[in-house]
Protein backbone atom coordinates (compact mmCIF):
# COMPACT_ATOMS: atom_id res chain seq x y z
CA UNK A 1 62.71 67.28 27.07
CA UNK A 2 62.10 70.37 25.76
CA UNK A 3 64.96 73.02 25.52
CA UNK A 4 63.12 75.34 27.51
CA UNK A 5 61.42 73.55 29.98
CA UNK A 6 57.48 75.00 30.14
CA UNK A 7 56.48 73.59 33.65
CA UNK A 8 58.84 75.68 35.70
CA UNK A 9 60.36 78.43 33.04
CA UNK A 10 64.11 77.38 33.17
CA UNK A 11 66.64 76.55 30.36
CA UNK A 12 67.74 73.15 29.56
CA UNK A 13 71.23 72.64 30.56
CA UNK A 14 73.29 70.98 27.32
CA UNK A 15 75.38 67.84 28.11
CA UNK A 16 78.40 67.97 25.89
CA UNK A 17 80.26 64.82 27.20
CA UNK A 18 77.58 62.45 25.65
CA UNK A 19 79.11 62.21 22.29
CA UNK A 20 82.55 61.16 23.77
CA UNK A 21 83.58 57.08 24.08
CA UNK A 22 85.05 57.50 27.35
CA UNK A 23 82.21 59.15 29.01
CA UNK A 24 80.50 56.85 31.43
CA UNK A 25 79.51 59.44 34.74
CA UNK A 26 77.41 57.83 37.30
CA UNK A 27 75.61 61.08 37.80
CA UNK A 28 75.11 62.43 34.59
CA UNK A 29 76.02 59.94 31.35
CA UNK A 30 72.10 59.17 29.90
CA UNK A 31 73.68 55.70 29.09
CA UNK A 32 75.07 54.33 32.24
CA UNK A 33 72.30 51.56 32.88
CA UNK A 34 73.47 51.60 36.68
CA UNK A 35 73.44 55.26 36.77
CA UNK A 36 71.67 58.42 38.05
CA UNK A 37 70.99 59.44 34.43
CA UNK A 38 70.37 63.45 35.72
CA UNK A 39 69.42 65.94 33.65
CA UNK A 40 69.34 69.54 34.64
CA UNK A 41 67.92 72.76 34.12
CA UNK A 42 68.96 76.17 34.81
CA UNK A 43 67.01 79.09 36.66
CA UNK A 44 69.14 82.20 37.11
CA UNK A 45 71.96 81.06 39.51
CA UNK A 46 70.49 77.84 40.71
CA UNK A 47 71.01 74.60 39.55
CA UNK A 48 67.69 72.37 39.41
CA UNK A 49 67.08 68.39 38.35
CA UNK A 50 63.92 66.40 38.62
CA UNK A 51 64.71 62.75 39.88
CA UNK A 52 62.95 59.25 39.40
CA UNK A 53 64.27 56.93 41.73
CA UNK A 54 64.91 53.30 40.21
CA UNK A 55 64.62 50.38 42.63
CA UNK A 56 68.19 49.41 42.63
CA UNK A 57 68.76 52.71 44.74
CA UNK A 58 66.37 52.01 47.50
CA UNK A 59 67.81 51.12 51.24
CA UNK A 60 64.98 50.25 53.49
CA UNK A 61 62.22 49.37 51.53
CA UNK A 62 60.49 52.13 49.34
CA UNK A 63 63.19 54.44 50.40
CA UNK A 64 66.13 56.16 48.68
CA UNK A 65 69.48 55.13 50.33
CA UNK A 66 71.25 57.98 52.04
CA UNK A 67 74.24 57.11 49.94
CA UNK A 68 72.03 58.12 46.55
CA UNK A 69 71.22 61.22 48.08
CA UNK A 70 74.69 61.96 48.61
CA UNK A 71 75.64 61.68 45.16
CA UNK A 72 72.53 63.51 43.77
CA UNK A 73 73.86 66.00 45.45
CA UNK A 74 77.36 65.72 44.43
CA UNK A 75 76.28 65.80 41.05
CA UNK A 76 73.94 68.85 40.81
CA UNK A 77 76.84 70.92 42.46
CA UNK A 78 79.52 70.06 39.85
CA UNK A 79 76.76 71.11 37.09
CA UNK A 80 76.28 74.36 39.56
CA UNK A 81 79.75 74.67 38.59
CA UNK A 82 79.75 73.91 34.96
CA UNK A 83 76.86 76.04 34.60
CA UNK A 84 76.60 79.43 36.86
CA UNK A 85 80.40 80.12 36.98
CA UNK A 86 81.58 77.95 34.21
CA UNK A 87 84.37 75.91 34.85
CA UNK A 88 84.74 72.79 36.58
CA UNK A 89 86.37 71.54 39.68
CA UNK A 90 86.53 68.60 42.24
CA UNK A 91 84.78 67.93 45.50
CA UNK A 92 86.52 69.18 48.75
CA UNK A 93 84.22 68.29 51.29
CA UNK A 94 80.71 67.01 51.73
CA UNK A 95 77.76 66.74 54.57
CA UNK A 96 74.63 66.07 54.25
CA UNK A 97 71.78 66.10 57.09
CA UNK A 98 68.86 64.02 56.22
CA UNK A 99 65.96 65.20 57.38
CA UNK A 100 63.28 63.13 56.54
CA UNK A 101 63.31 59.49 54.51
CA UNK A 102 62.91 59.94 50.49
CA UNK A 103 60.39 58.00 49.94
CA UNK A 104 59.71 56.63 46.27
CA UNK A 105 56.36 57.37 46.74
CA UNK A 106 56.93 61.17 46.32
CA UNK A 107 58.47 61.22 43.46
CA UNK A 108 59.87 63.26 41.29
CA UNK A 109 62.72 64.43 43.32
CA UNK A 110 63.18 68.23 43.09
CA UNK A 111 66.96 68.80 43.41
CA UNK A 112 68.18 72.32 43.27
CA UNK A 113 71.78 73.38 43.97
CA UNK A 114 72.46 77.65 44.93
CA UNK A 115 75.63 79.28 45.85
CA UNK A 116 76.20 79.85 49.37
CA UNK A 117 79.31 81.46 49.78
CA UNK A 118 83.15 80.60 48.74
CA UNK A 119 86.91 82.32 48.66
CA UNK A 120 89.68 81.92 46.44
CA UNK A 121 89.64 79.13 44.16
CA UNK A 122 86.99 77.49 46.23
CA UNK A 123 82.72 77.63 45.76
CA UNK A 124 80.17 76.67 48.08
CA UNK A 125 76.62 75.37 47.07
CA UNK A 126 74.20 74.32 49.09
CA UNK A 127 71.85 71.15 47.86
CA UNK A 128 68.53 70.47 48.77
CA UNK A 129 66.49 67.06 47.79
CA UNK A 130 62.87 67.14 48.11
CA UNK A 131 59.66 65.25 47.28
CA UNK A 132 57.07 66.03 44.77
CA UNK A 133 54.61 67.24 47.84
CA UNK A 134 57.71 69.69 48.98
CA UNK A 135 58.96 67.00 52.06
CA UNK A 136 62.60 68.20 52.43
CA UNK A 137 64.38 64.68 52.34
CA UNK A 138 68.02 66.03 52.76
CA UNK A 139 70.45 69.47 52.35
CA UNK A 140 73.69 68.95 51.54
CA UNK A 141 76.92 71.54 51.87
CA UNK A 142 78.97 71.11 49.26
CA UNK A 143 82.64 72.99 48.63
CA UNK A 144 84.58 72.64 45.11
CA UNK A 145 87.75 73.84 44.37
CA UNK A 146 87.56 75.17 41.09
CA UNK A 147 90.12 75.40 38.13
CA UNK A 148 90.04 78.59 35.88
CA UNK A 149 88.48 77.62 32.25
CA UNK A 150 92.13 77.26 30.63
CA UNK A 151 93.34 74.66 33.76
CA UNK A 152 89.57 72.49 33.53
CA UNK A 153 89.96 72.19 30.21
CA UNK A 154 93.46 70.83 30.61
CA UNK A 155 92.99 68.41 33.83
CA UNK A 156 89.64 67.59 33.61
CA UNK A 157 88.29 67.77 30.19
CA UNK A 158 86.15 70.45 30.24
CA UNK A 159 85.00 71.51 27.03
CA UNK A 160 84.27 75.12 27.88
CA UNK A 161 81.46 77.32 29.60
CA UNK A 162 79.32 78.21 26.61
CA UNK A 163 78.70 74.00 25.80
CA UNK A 164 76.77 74.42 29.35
CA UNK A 165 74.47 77.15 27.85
CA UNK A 166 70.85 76.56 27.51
CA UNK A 167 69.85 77.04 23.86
CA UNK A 168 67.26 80.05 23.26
CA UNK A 169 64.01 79.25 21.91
């Protein structure tokens, strides 16, 4: 992948944890054979991945499990938070309406994570998962409670907001 990405004008979002031994994410870590393997990409204050689902994450046949939506989700929200504000933080609560089945057939999945509201040490972001033909398979709420840089860095690892930069061409 390009660092800017041409087909829809947004900045390749760096993952800094890949050259670490004990990174093994199942959203994120481009190694993790049983993983989601997500990249992402960012477009002002949204967070956006494209998606190929893998057979071992279907439920009924041809279709992505509800559960793999759920952490697609999950996952593009905590790079929402590495990315737009720059920190990191931990899941506080998450729902997600399905709306119509993800089908493998219209694929890539178009992911895309925006800010929604928040107070206080905690963010809201707001998911959506849809097909290539623009069928809205799911939206998810998601709320994180969010560490200052100094405090992520310390519980959680973080190596800082600017690693989460997209590069300029």
């Amino acid at each position: 992948m390009s660092r800017q990405s041409k087909d829809n004008g947004g900045g390749v979002i760096p993952n800094p944890y890949t050259g670490s031994d004990t990174y093994n994410c199942f959203g994120c870590a481009p190694h993790n054979a049983q993983g989601l393997r997500m990249e992402f990409t960012r477009h002002g204050d949204e967070v956006r991945a494209r998606w190929q689902p893998r057979p071992e994450f279907e439920g009924f046949p041809g279709i992505v499990h509800g559960g793999i939506q759920a952490a697609l989700a999950d996952e593009t929200a905590a790079w929402y938070v590495h990315a737009v504000p720059g920190t990191a933080g931990l899941t506080k609560e998450l729902h997600v309406q399905y709306h119509k089945p993800a089908q493998f057939a219209d694929a890539p999945f178009e992911i895309v994570a925006q800010k929604t509201g928040g107070k206080g040490r905690e963010v809201d972001i707001e998911v959506t998962i849809s097909g290539a033909s623009g069928t809205l398979f799911s939206t998810a709420q998601c709320r994180f409670v969010v560490f200052n840089e100094d405090v992520a860095r310390k519980r959680l690892g973080f190596p800082g907001a600017a690693a989460f930069r997209p590069a300029a061409d």
